[in-house]
PDB file of N, CA and C in Angstrom:
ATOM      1  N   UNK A   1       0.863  -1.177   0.000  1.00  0.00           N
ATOM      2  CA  UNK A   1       0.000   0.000   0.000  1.00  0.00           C
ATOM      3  C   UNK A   1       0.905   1.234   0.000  1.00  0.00           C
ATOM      4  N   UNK A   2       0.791   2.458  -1.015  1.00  0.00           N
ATOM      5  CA  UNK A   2       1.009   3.357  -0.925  1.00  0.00           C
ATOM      6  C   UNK A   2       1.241   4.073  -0.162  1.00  0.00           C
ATOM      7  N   UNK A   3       2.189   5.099   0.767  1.00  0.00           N
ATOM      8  CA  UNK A   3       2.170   6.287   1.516  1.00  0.00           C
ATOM      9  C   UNK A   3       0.662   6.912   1.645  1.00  0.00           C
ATOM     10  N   UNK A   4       0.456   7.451   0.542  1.00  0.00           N
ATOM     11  CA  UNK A   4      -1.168   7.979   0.598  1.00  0.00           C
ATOM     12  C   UNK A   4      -2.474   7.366   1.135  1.00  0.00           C
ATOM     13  N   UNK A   5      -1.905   6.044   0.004  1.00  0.00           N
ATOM     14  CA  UNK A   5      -3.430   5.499   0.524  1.00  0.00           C
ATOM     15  C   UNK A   5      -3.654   4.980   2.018  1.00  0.00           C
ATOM     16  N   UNK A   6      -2.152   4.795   2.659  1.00  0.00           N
ATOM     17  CA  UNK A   6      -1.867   4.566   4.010  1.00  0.00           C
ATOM     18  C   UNK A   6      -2.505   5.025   4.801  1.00  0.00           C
ATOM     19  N   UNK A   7      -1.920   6.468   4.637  1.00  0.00           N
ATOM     20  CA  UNK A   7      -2.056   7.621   5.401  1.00  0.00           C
ATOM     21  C   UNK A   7      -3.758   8.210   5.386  1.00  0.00           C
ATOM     22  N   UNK A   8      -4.412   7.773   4.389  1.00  0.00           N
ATOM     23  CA  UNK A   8      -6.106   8.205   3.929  1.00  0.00           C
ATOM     24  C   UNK A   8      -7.031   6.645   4.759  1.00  0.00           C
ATOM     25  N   UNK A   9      -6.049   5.504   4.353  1.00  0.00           N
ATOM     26  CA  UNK A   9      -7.063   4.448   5.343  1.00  0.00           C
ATOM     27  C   UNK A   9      -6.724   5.001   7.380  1.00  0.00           C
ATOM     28  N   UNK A  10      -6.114   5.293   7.294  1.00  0.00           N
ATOM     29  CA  UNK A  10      -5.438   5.408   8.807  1.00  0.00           C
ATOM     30  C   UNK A  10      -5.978   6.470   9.198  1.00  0.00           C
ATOM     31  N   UNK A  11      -6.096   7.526   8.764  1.00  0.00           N
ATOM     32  CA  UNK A  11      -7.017   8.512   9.055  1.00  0.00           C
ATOM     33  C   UNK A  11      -8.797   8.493   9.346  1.00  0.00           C
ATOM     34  N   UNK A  12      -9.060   7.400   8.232  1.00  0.00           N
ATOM     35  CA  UNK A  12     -10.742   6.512   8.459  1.00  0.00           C
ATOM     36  C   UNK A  12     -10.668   6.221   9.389  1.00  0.00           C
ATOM     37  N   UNK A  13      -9.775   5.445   9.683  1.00  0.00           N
ATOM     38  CA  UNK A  13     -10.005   3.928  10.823  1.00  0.00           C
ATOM     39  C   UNK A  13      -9.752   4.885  12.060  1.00  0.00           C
ATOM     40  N   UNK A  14      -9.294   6.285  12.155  1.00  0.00           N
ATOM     41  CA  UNK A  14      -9.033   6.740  13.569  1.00  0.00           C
ATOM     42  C   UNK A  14      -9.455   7.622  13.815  1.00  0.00           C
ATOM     43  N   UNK A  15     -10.973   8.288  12.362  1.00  0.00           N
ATOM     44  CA  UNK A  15     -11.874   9.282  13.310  1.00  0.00           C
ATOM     45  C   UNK A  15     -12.855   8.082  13.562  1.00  0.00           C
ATOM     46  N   UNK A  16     -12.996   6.606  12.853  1.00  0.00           N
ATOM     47  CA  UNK A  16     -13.977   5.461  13.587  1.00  0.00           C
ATOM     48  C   UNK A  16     -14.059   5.872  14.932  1.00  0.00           C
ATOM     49  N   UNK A  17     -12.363   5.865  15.340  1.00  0.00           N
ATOM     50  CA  UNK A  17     -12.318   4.887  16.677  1.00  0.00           C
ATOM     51  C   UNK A  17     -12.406   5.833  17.521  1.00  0.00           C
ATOM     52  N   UNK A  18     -11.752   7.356  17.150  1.00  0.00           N
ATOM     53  CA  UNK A  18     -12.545   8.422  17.969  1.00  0.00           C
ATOM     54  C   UNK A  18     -13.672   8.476  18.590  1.00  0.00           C
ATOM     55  N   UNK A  19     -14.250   8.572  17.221  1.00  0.00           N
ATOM     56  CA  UNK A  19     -15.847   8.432  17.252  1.00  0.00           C
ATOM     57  C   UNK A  19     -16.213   7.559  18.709  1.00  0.00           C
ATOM     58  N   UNK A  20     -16.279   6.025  18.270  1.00  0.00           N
ATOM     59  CA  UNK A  20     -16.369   4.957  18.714  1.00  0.00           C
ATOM     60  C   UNK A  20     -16.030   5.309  20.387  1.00  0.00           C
ATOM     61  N   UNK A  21     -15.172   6.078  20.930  1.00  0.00           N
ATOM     62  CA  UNK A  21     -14.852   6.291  22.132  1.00  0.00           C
ATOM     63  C   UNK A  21     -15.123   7.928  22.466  1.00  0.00           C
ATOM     64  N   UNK A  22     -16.162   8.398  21.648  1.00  0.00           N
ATOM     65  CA  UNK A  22     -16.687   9.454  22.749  1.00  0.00           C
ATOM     66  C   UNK A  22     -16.478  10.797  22.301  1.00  0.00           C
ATOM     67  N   UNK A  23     -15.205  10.771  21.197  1.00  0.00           N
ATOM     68  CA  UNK A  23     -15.305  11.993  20.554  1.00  0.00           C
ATOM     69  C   UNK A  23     -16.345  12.280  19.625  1.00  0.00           C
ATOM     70  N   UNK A  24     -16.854  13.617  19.292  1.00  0.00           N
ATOM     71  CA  UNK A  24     -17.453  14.698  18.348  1.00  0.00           C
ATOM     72  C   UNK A  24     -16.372  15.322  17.398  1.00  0.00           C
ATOM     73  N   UNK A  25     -16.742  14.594  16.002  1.00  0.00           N
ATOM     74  CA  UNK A  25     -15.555  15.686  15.111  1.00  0.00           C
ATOM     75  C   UNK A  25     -15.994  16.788  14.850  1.00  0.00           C
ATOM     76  N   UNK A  26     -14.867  18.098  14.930  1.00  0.00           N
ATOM     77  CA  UNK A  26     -15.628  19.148  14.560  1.00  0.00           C
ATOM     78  C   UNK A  26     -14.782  19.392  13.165  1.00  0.00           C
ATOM     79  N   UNK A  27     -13.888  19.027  12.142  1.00  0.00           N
ATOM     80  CA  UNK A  27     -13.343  18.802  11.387  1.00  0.00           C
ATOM     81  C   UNK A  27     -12.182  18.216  11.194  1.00  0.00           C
ATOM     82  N   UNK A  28     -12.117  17.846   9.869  1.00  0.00           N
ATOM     83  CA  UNK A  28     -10.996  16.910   9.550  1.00  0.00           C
ATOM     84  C   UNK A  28     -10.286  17.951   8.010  1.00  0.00           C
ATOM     85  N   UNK A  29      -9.082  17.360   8.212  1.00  0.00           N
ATOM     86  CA  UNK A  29      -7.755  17.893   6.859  1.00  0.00           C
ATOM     87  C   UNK A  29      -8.021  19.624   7.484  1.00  0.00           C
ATOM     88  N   UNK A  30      -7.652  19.919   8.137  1.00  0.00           N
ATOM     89  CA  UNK A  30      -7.882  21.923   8.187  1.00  0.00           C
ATOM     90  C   UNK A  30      -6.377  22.446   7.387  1.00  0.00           C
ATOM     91  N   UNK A  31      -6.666  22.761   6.741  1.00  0.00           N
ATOM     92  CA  UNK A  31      -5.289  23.394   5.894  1.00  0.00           C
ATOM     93  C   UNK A  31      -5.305  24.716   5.921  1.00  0.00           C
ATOM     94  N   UNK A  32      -4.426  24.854   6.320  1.00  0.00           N
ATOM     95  CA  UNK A  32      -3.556  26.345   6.448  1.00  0.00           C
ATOM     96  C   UNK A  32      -2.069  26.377   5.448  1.00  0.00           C
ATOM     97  N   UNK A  33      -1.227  27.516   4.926  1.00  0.00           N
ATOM     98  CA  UNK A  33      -0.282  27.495   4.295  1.00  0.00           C
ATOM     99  C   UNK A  33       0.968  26.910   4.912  1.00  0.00           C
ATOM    100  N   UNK A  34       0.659  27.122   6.265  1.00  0.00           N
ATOM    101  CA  UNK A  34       2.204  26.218   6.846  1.00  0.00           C
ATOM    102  C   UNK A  34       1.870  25.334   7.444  1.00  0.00           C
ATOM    103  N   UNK A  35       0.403  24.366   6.772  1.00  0.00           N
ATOM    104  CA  UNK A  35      -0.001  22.724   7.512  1.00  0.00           C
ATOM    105  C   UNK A  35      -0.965  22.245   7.757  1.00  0.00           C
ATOM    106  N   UNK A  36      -0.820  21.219   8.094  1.00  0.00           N
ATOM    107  CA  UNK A  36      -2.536  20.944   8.321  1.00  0.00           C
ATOM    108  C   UNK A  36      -2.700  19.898   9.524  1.00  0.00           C
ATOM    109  N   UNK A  37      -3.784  20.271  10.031  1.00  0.00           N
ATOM    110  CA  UNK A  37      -4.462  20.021  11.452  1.00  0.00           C
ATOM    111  C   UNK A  37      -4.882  18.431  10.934  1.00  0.00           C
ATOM    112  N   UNK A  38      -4.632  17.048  11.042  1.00  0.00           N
ATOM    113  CA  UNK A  38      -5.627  15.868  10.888  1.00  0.00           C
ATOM    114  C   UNK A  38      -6.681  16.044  11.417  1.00  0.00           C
ATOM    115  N   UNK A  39      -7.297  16.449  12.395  1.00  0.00           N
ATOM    116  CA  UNK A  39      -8.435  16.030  13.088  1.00  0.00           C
ATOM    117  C   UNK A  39      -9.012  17.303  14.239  1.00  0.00           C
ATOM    118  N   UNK A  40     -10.086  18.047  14.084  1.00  0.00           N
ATOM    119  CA  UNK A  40     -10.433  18.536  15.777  1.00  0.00           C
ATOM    120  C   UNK A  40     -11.526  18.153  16.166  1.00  0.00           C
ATOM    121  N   UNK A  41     -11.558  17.871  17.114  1.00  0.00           N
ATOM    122  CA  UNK A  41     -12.487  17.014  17.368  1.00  0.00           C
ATOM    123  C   UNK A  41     -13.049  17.311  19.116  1.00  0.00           C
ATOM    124  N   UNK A  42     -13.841  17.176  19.624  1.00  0.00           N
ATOM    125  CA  UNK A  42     -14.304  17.740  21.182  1.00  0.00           C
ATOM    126  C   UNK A  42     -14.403  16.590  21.856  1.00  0.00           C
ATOM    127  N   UNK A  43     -13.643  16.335  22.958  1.00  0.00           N
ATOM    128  CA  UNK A  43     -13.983  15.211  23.737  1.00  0.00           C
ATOM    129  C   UNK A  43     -14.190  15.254  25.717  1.00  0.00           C
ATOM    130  N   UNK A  44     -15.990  15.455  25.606  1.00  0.00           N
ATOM    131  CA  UNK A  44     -15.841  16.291  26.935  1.00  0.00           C
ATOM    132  C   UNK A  44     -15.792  17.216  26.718  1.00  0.00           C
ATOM    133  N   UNK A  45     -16.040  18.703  27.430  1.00  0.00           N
ATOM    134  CA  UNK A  45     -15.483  19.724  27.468  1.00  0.00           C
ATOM    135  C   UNK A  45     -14.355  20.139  26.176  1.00  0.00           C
ATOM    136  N   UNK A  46     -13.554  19.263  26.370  1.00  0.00           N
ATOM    137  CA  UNK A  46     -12.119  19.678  25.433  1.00  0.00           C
ATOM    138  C   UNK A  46     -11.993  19.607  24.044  1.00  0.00           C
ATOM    139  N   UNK A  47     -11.637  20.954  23.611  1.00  0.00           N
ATOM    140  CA  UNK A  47     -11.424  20.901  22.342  1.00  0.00           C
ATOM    141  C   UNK A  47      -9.747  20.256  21.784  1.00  0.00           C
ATOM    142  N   UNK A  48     -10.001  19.193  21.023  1.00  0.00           N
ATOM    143  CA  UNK A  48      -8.805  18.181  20.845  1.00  0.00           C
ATOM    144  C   UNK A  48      -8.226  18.290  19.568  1.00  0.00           C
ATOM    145  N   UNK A  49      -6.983  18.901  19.285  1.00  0.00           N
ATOM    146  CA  UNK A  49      -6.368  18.666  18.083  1.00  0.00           C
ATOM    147  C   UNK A  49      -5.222  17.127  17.920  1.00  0.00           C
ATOM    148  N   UNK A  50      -6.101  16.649  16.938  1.00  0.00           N
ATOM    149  CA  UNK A  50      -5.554  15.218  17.021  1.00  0.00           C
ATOM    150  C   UNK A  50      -4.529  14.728  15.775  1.00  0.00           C
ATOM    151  N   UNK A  51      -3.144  14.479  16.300  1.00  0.00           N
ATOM    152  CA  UNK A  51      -2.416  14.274  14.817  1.00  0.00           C
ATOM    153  C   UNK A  51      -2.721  13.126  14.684  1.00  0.00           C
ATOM    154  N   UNK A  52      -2.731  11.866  13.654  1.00  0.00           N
ATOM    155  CA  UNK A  52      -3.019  11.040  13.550  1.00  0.00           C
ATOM    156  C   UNK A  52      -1.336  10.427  12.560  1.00  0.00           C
ATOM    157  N   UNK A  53      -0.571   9.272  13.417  1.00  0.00           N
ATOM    158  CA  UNK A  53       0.532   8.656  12.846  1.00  0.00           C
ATOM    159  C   UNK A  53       0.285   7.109  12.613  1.00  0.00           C
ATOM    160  N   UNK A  54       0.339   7.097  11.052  1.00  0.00           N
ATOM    161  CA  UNK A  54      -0.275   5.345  10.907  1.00  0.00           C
ATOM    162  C   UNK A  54       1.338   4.907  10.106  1.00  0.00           C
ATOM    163  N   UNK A  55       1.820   3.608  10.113  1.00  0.00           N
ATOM    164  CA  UNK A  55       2.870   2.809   9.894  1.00  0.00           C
ATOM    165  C   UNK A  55       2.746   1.516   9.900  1.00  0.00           C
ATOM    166  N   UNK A  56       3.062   0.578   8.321  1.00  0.00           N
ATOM    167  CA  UNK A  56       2.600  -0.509   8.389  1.00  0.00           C
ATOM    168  C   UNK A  56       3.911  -1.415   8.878  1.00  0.00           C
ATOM    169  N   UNK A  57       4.690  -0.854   9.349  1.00  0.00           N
ATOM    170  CA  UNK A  57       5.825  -1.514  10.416  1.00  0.00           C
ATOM    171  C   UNK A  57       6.438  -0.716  11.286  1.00  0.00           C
ATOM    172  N   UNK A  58       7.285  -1.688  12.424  1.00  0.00           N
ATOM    173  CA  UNK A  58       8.142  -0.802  13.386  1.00  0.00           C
ATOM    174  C   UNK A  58       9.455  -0.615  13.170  1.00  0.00           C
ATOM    175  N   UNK A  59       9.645  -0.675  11.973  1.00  0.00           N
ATOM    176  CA  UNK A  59      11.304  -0.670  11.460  1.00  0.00           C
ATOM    177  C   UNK A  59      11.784   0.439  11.909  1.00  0.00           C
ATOM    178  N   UNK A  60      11.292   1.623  11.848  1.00  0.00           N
ATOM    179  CA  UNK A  60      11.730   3.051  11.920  1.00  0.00           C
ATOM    180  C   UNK A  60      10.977   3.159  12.938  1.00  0.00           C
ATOM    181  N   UNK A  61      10.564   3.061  14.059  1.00  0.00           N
ATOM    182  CA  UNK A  61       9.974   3.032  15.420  1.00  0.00           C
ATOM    183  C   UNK A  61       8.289   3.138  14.936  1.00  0.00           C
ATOM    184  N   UNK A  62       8.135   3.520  16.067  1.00  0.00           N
ATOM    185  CA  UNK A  62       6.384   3.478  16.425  1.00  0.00           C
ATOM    186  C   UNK A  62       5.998   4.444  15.990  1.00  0.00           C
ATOM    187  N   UNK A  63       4.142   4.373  15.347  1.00  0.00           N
ATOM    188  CA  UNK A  63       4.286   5.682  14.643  1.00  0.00           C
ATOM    189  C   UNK A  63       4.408   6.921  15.425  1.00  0.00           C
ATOM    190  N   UNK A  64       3.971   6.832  17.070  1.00  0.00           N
ATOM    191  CA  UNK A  64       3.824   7.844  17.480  1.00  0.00           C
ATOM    192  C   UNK A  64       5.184   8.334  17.467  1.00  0.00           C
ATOM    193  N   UNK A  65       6.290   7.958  17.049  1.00  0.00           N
ATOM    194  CA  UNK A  65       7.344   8.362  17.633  1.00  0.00           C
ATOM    195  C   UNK A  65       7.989   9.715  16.322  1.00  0.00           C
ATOM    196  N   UNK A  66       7.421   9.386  15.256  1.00  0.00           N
ATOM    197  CA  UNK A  66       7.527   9.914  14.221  1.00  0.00           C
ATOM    198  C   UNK A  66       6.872  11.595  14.365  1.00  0.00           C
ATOM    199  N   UNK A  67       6.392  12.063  15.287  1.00  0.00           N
ATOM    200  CA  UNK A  67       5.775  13.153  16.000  1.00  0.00           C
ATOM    201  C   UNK A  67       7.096  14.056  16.714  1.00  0.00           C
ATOM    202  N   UNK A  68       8.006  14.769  15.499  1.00  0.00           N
ATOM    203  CA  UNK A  68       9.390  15.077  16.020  1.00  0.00           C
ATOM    204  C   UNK A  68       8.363  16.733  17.220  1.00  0.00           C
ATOM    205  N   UNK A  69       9.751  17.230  17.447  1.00  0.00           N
ATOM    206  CA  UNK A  69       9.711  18.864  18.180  1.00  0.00           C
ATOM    207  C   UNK A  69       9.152  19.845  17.419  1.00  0.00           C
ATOM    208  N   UNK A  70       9.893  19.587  15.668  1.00  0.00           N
ATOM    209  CA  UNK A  70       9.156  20.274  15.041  1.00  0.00           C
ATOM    210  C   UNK A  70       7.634  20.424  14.520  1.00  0.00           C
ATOM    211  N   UNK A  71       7.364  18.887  14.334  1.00  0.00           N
ATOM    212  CA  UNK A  71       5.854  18.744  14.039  1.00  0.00           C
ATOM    213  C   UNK A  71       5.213  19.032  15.205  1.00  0.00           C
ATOM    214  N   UNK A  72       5.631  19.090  16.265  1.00  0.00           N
ATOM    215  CA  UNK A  72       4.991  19.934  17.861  1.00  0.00           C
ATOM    216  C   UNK A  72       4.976  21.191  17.467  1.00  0.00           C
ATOM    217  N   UNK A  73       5.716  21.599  17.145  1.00  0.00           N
ATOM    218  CA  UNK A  73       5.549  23.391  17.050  1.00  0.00           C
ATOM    219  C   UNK A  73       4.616  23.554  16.050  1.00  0.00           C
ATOM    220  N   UNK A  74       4.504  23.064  15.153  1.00  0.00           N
ATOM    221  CA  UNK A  74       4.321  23.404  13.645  1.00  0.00           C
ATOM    222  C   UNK A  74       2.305  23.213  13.982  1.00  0.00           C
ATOM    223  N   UNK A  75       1.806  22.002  14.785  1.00  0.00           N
ATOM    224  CA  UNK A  75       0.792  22.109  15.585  1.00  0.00           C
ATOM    225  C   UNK A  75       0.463  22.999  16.070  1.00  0.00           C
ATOM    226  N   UNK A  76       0.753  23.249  17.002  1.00  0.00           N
ATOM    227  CA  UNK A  76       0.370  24.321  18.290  1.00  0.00           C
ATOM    228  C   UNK A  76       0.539  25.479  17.267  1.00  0.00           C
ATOM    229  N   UNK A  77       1.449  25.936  16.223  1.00  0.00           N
ATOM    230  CA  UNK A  77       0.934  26.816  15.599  1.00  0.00           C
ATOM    231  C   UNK A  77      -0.306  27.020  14.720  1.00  0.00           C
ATOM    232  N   UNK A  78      -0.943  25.672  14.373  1.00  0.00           N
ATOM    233  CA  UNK A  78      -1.680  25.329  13.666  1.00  0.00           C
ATOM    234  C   UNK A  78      -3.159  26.030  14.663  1.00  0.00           C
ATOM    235  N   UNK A  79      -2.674  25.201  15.463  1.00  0.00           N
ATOM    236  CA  UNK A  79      -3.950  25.168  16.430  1.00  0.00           C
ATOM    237  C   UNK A  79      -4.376  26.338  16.576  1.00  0.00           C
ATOM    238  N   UNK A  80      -2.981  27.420  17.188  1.00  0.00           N
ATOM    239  CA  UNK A  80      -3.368  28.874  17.168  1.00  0.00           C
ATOM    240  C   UNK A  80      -4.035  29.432  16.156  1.00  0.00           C
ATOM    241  N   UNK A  81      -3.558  29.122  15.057  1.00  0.00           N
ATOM    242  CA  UNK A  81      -4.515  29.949  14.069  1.00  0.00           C
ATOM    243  C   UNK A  81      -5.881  29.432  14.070  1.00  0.00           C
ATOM    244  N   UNK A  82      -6.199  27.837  14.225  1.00  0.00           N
ATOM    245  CA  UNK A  82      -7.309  27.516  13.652  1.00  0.00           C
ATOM    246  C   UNK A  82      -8.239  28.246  15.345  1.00  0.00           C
ATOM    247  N   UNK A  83      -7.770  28.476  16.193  1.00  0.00           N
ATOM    248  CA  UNK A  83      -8.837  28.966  17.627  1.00  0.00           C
ATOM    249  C   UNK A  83      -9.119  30.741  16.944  1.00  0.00           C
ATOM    250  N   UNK A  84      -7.922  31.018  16.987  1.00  0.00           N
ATOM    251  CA  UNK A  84      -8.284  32.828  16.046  1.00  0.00           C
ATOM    252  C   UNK A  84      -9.294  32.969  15.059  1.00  0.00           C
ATOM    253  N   UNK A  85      -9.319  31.719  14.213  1.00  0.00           N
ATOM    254  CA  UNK A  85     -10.296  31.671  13.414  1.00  0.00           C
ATOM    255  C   UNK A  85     -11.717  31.104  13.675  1.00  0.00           C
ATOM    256  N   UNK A  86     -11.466  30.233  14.582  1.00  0.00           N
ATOM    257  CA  UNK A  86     -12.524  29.465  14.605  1.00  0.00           C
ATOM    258  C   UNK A  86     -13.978  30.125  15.531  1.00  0.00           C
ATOM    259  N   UNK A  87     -12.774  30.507  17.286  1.00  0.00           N
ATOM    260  CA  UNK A  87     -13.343  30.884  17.898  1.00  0.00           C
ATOM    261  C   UNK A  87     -14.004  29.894  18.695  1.00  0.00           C
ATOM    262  N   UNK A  88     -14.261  28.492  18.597  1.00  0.00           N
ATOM    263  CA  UNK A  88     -14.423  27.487  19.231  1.00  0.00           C
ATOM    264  C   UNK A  88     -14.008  27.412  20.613  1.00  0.00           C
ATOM    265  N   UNK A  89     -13.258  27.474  21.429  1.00  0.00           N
ATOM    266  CA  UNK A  89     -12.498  27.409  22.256  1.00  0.00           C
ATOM    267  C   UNK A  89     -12.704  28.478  23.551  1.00  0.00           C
ATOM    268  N   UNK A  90     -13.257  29.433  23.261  1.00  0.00           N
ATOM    269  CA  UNK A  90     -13.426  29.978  24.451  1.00  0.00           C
ATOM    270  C   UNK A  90     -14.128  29.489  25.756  1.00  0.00           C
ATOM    271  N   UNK A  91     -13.317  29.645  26.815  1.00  0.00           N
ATOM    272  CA  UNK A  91     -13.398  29.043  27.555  1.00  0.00           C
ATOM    273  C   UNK A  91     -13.538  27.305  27.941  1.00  0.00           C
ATOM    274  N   UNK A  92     -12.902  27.079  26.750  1.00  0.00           N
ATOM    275  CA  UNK A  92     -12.855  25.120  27.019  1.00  0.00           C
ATOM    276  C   UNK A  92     -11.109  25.131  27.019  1.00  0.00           C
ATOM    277  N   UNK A  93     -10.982  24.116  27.702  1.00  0.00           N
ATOM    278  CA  UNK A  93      -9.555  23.436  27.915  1.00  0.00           C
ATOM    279  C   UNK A  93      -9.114  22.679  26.315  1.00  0.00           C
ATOM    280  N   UNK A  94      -8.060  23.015  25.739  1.00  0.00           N
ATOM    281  CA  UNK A  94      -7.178  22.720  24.850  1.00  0.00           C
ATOM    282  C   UNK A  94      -6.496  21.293  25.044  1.00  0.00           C
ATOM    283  N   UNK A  95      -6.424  20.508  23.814  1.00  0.00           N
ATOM    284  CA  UNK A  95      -5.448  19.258  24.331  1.00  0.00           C
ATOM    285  C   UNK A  95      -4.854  19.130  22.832  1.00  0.00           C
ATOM    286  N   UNK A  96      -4.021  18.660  22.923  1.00  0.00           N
ATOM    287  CA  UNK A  96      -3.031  17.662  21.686  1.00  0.00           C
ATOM    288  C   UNK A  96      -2.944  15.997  21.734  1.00  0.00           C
ATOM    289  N   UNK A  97      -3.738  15.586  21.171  1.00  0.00           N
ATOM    290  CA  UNK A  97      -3.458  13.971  21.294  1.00  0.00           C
ATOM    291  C   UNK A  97      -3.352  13.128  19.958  1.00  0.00           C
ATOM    292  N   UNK A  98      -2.414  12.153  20.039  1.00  0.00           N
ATOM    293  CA  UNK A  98      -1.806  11.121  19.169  1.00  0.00           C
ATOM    294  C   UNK A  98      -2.841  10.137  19.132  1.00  0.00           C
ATOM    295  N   UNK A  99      -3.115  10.045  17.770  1.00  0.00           N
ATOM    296  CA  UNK A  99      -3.620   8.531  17.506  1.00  0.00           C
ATOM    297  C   UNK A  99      -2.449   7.709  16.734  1.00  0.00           C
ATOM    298  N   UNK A 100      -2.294   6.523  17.203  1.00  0.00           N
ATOM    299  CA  UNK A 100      -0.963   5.885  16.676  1.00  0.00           C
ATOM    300  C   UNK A 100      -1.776   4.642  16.022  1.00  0.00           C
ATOM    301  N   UNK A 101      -2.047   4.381  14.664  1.00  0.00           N
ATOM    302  CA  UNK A 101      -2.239   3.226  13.739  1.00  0.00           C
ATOM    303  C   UNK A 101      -1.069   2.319  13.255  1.00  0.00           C
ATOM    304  N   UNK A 102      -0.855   0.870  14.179  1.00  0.00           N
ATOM    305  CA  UNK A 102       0.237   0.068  13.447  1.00  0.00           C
ATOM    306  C   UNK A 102      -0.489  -0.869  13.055  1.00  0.00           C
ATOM    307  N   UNK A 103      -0.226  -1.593  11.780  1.00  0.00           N
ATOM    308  CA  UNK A 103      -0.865  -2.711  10.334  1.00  0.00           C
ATOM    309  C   UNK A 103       0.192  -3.250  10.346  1.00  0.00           C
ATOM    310  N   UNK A 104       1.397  -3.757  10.850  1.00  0.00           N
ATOM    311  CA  UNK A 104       2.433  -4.391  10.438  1.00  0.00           C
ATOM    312  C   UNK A 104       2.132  -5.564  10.599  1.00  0.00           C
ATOM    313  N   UNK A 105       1.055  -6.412  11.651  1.00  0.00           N
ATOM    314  CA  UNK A 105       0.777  -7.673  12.052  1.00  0.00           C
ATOM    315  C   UNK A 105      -0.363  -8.066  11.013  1.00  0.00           C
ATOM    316  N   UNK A 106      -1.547  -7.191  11.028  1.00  0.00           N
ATOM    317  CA  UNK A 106      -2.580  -7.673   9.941  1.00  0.00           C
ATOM    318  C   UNK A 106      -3.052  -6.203   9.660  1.00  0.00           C
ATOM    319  N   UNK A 107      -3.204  -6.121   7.955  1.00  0.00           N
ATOM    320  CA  UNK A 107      -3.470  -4.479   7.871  1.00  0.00           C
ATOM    321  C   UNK A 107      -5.446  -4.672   8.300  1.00  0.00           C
ATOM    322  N   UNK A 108      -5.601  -5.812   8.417  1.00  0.00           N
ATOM    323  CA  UNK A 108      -7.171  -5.557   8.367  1.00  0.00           C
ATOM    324  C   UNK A 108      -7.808  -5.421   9.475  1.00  0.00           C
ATOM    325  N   UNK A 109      -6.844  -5.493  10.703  1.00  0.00           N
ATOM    326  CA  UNK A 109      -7.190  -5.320  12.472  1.00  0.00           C
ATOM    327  C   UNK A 109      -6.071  -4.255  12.845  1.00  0.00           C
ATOM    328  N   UNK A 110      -5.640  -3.206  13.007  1.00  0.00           N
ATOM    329  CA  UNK A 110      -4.882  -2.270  12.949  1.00  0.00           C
ATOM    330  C   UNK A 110      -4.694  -2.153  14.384  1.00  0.00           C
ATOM    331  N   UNK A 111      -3.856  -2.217  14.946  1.00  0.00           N
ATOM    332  CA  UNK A 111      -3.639  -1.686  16.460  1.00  0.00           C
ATOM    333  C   UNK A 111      -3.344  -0.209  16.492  1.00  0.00           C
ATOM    334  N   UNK A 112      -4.125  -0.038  16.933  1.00  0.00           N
ATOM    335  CA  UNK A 112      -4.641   1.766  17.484  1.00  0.00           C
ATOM    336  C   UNK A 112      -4.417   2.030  19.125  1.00  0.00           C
ATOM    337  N   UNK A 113      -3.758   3.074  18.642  1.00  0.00           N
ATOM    338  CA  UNK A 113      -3.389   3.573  20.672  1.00  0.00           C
ATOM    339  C   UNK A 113      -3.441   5.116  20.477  1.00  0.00           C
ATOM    340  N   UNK A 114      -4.569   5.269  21.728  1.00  0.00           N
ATOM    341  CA  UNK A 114      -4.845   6.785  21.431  1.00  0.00           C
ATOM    342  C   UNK A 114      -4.180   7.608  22.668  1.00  0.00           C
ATOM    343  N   UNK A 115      -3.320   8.133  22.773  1.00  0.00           N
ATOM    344  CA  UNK A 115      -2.490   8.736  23.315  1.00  0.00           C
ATOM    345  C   UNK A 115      -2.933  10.127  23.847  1.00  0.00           C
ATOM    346  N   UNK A 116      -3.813  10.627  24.960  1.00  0.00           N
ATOM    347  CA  UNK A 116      -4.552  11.609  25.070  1.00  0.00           C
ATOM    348  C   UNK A 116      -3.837  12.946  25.686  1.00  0.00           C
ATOM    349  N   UNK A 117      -3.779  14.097  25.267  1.00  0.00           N
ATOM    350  CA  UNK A 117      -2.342  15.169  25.680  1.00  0.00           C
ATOM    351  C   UNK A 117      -1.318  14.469  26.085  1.00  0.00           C
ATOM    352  N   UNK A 118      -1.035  14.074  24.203  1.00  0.00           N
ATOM    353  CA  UNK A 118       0.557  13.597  24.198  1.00  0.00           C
ATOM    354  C   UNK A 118       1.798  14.525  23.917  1.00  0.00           C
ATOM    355  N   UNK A 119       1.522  16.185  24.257  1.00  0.00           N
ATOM    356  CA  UNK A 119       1.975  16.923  24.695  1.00  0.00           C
ATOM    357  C   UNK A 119       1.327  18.255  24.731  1.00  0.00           C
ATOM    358  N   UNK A 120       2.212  19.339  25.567  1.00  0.00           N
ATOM    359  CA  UNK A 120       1.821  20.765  26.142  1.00  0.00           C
ATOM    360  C   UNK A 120       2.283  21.675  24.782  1.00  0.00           C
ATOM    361  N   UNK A 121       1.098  22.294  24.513  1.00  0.00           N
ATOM    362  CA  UNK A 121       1.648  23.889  23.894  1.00  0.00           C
ATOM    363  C   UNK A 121       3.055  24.772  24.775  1.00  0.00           C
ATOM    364  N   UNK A 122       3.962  24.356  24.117  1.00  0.00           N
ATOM    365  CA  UNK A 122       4.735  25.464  24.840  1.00  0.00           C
ATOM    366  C   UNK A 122       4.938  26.962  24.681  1.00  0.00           C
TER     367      UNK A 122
END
């Protein structure tokens, strides 16, 4: 399977499982010129910007691990713009959380680990 089509099934299978556990999407792909948001989504109270890392092996580690300093910043900048714009957020608590999709064992049962403020806006 393709990079793309990877990255487009892995993204399905992990607003499912969102879903499936309680989140509300409030959009998906948000593109801005320096990036794009996978997922926001409300869970509880909290408005959740969710990156989503899928990998059909652990050769090069786990996907969550693939979530460098920079793709942290490059978020939280994201995020900022999309609250300026959105306006969503007032007065709700902010989070960043990892959905990690690995297919290396069977692509048709995907082990998913949802990683909930898997880090702080600094």
């Amino acid at each position: 399977m393709n990079k793309f089509l990877l990255g487009r099934k892995g993204e399905d299978e992990a607003v499912l499982f969102l879903q499936d556990n309680g989140y509300r999407i409030v959009a998906r792909n948000v593109r801005a010129k320096f990036g794009e948001i996978d997922v926001v989504a409300r869970d509880g109270a909290a408005l959740c910007f969710v990156e989503i890392k899928a990998r059909s092996g652990v050769r090069f580690g786990l996907p969550e691990e693939a979530l460098t300093a920079e793709k942290r910043r490059r978020l939280v900048r994201l995020a900022t713009w999309y609250l300026q714009r959105s306006r969503l957020a007032e007065g709700c608590p902010i989070r960043f959380d990892v959905l990690s999709i690995l297919t290396d064992k069977d692509p048709h049962a995907p082990r998913i680990r949802l990683i909930k403020g898997a880090f702080e806006a600094a």
